[in-house]
Protein backbone atom coordinates (compact mmCIF):
# COMPACT_ATOMS: atom_id res chain seq x y z
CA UNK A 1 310.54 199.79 96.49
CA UNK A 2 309.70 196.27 96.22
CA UNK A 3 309.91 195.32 99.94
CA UNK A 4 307.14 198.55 100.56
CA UNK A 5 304.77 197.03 97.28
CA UNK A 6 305.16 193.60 98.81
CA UNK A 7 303.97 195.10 102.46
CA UNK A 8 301.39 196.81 100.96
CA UNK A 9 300.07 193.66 99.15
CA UNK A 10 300.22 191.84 102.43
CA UNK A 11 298.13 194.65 104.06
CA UNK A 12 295.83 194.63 101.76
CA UNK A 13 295.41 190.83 101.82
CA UNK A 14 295.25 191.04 106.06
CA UNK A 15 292.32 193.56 105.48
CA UNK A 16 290.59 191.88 103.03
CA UNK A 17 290.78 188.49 105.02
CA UNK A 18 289.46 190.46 108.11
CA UNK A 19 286.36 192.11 106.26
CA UNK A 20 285.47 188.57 105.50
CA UNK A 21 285.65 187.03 108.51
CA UNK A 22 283.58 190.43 109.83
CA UNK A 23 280.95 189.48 107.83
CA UNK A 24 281.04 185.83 108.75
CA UNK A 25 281.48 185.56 112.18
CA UNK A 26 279.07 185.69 115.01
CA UNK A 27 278.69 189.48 116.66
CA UNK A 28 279.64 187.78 120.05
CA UNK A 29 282.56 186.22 118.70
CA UNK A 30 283.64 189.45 116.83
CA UNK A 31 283.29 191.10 120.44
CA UNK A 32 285.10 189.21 121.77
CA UNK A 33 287.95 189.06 119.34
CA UNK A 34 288.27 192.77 119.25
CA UNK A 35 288.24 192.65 123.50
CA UNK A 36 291.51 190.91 123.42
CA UNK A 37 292.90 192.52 120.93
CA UNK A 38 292.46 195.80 122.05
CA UNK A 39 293.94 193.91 125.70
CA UNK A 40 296.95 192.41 123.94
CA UNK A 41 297.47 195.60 122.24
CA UNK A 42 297.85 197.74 125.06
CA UNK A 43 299.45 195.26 127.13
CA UNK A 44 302.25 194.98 124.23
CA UNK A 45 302.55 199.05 124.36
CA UNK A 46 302.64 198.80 128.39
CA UNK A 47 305.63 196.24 128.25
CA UNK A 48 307.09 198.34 125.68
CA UNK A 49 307.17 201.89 127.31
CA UNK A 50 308.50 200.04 130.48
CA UNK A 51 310.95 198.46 128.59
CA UNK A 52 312.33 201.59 126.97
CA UNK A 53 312.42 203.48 130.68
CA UNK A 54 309.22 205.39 130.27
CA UNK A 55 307.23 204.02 133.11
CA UNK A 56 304.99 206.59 133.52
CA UNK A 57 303.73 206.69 130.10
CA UNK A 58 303.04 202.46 130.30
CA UNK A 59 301.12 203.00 133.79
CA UNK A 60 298.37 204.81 130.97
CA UNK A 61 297.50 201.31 128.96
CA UNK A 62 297.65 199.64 132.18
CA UNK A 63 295.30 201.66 133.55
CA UNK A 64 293.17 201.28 130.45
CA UNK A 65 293.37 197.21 130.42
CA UNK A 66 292.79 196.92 134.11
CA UNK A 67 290.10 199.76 135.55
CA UNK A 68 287.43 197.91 133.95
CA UNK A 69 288.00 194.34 135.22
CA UNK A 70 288.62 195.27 139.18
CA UNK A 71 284.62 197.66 138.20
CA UNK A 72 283.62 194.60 137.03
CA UNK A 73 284.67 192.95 139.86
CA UNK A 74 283.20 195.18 142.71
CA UNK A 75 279.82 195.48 140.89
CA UNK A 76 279.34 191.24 140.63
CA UNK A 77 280.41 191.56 144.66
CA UNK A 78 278.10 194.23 145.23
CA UNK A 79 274.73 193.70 147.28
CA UNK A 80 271.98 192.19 145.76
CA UNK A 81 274.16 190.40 142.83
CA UNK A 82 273.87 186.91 143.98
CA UNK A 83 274.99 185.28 140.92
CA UNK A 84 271.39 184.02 140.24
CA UNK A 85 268.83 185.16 138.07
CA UNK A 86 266.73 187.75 139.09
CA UNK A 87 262.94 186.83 139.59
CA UNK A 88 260.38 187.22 136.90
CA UNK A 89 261.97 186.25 134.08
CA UNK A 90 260.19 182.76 133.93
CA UNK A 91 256.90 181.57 134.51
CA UNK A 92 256.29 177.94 134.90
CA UNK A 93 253.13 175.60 134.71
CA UNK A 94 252.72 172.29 135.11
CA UNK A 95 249.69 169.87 134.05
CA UNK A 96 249.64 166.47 134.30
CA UNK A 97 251.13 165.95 130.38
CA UNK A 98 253.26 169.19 130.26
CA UNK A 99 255.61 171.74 131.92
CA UNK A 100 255.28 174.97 130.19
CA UNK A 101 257.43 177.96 130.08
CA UNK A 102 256.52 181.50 129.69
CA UNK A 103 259.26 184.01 128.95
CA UNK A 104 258.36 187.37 130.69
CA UNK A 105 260.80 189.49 128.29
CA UNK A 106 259.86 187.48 124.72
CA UNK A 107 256.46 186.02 125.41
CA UNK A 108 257.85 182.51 123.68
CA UNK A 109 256.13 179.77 125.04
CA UNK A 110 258.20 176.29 125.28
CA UNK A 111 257.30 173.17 127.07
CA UNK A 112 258.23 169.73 127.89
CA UNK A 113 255.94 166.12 127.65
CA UNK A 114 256.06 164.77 130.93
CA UNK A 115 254.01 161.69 129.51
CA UNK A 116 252.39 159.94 127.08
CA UNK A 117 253.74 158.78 123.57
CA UNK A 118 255.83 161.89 123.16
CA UNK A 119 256.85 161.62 127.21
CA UNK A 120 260.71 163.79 127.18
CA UNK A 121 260.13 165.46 123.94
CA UNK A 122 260.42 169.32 124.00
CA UNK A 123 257.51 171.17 121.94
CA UNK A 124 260.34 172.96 119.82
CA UNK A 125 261.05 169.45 118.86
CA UNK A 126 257.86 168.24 117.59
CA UNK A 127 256.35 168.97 114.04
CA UNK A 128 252.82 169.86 113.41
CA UNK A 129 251.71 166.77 112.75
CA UNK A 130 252.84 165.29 116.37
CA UNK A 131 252.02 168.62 118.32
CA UNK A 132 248.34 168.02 117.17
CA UNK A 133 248.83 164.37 117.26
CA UNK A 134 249.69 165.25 121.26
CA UNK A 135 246.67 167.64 121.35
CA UNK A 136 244.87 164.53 120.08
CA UNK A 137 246.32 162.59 123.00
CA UNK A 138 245.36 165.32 125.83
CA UNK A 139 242.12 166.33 124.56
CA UNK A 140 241.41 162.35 125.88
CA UNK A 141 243.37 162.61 129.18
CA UNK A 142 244.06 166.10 130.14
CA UNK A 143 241.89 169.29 129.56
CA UNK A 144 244.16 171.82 130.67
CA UNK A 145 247.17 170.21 128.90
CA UNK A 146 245.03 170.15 125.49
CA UNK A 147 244.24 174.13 125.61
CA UNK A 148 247.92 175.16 126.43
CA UNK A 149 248.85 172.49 123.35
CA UNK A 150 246.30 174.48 121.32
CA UNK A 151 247.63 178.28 122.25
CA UNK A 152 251.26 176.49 121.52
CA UNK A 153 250.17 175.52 118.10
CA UNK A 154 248.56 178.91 117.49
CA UNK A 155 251.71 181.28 118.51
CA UNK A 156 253.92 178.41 116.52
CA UNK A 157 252.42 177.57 113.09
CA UNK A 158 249.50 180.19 113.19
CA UNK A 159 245.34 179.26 113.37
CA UNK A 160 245.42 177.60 110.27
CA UNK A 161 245.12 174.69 111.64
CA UNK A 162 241.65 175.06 113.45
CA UNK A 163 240.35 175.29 109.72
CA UNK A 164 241.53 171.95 108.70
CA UNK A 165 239.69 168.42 109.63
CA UNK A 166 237.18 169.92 112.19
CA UNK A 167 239.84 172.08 114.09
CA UNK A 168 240.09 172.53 117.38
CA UNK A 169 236.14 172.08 118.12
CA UNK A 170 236.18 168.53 116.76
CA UNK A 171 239.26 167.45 118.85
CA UNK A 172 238.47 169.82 121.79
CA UNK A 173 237.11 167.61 124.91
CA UNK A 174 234.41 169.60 127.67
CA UNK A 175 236.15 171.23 129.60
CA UNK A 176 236.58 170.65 133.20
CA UNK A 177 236.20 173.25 136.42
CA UNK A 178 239.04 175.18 137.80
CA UNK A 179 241.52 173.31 139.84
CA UNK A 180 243.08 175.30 143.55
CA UNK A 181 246.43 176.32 143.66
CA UNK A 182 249.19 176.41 146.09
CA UNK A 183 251.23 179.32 146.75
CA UNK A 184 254.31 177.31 145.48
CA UNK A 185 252.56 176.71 142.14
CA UNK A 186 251.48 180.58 142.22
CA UNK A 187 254.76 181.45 142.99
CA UNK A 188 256.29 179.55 139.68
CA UNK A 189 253.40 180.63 137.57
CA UNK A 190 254.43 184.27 138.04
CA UNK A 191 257.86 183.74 137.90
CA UNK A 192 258.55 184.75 141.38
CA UNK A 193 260.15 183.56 144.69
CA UNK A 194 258.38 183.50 148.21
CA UNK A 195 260.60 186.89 149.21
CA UNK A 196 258.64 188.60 146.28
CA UNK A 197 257.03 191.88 147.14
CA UNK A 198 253.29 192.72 146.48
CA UNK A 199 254.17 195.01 144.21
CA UNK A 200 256.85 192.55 142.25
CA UNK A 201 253.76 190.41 142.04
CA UNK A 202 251.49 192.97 140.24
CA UNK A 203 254.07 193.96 138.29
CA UNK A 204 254.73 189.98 137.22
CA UNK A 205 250.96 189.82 136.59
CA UNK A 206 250.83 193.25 134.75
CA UNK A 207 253.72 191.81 132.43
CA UNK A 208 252.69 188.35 131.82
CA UNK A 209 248.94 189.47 130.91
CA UNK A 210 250.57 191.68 128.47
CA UNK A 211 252.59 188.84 127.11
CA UNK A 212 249.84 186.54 126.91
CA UNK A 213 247.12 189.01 125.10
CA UNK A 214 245.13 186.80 123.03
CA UNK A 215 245.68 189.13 120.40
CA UNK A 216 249.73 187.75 120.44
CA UNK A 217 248.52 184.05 120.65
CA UNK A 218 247.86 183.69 124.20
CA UNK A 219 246.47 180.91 125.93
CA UNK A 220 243.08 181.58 127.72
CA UNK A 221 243.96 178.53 130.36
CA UNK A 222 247.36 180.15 131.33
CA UNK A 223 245.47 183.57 131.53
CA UNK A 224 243.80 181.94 133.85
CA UNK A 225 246.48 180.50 135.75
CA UNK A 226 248.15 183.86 135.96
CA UNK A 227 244.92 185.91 137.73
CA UNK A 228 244.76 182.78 139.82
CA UNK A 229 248.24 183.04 140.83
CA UNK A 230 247.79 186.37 141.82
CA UNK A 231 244.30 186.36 143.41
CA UNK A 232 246.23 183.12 145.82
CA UNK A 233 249.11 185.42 146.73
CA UNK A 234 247.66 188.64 147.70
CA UNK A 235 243.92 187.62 148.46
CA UNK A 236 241.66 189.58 145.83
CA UNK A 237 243.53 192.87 146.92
């Protein structure tokens, strides 16, 4: 009687201490505890049944533990997985200050200083203070740099900040005409590769001016660069 109350204590303990850690842990790292689990546990049973003489009956787990590595297999081997990421889920623009980054699936915006006081810092990094102390910094050097600082600024902390000292109109320079682009460049604003279809580029325009809505905090320069993009890469069509 006392060894079963003792077990059952123990039990109890194991599933309490589990719970807890269920609760705690990260859901990838829960996934992936119960993965192996469940692969130990049916390996144990398949060494088990073969063990004992039942063969047949351990051929079951193994074909439980196994069927869905070799599908995993053939599918990454399959045509058209490359082990690369498929197009469109980036867009990139460069000015001379900054190289931003569009998600297609989120819409967040992120961006790196390629020079200046803050040259190496990422945007995430900066505090509103030095984001507008950057805008500060563009507004003098770099029009198109200054108005994707601004939209960044907008989507991060919200417009209150147009409201305080002057705003945006008292730091906001004239702005300058529109400057050509490449194909390359139209190519990385979209988020695409030279193989891209017509219709993966409309679609990558279609999705992008969707992300970038001013109504979600979008930036009216890279609205801009995104009908340029596509007007460069399929003529006005």
């Amino acid at each position: 009687m006392v060894k079963y109350l003792l077990l059952g204590v123990a039990l109890l303990v194991a599933v309490l201490l589990i719970v807890r850690w269920f609760e705690s842990a990260n859901p990838s790292r829960v996934a992936k505890a119960l993965k192996w689990g469940f692969l130990g546990l049916g390996a144990a049973v398949a060494v088990f049944l073969g063990v004992t003489g039942k063969m047949q009956l351990a051929a079951i787990p193994l074909t439980l533990i196994f069927l869905p590595l070799l599908l995993r297999a053939l599918r990454a081997g399959g045509p058209g997985q490359s082990g690369t990421p498929s197009p469109g889920q980036q867009s990139a623009v460069e000015t001379d200050y900054l190289r931003m980054m569009l998600d297609h699936d989120s819409g967040e915006m992120d961006g790196t200083v390629l020079r200046g006081q803050f040259q190496g810092r990422e945007l995430r990094d900066l505090s509103e203070a030095e984001l507008l102390d950057l805008l500060d910094e563009c507004n003098m050097h770099d029009e198109q740099s200054a108005r994707l600082i601004e939209s960044y600024i907008d989507r991060v902390f919200g417009e209150e900040w147009r409201n305080r000292d002057g705003g945006a109109q008292t730091r906001r320079a004239p702005r300058g005409g529109a400057t050509l682009m490449s194909r390359d460049e139209a190519y990385d604003v979209l988020g695409l590769v030279p193989s891209s279809s017509e219709e993966d580029i409309r679609e990558a325009h279609r999705k992008l001016q969707l992300k970038n809505h001013p109504d979600q905090g979008g930036s009216d320069y890279l609205a801009a660069k995104i009908n340029q993009a596509k007007e460069v890469l399929l003529g006005g069509k």
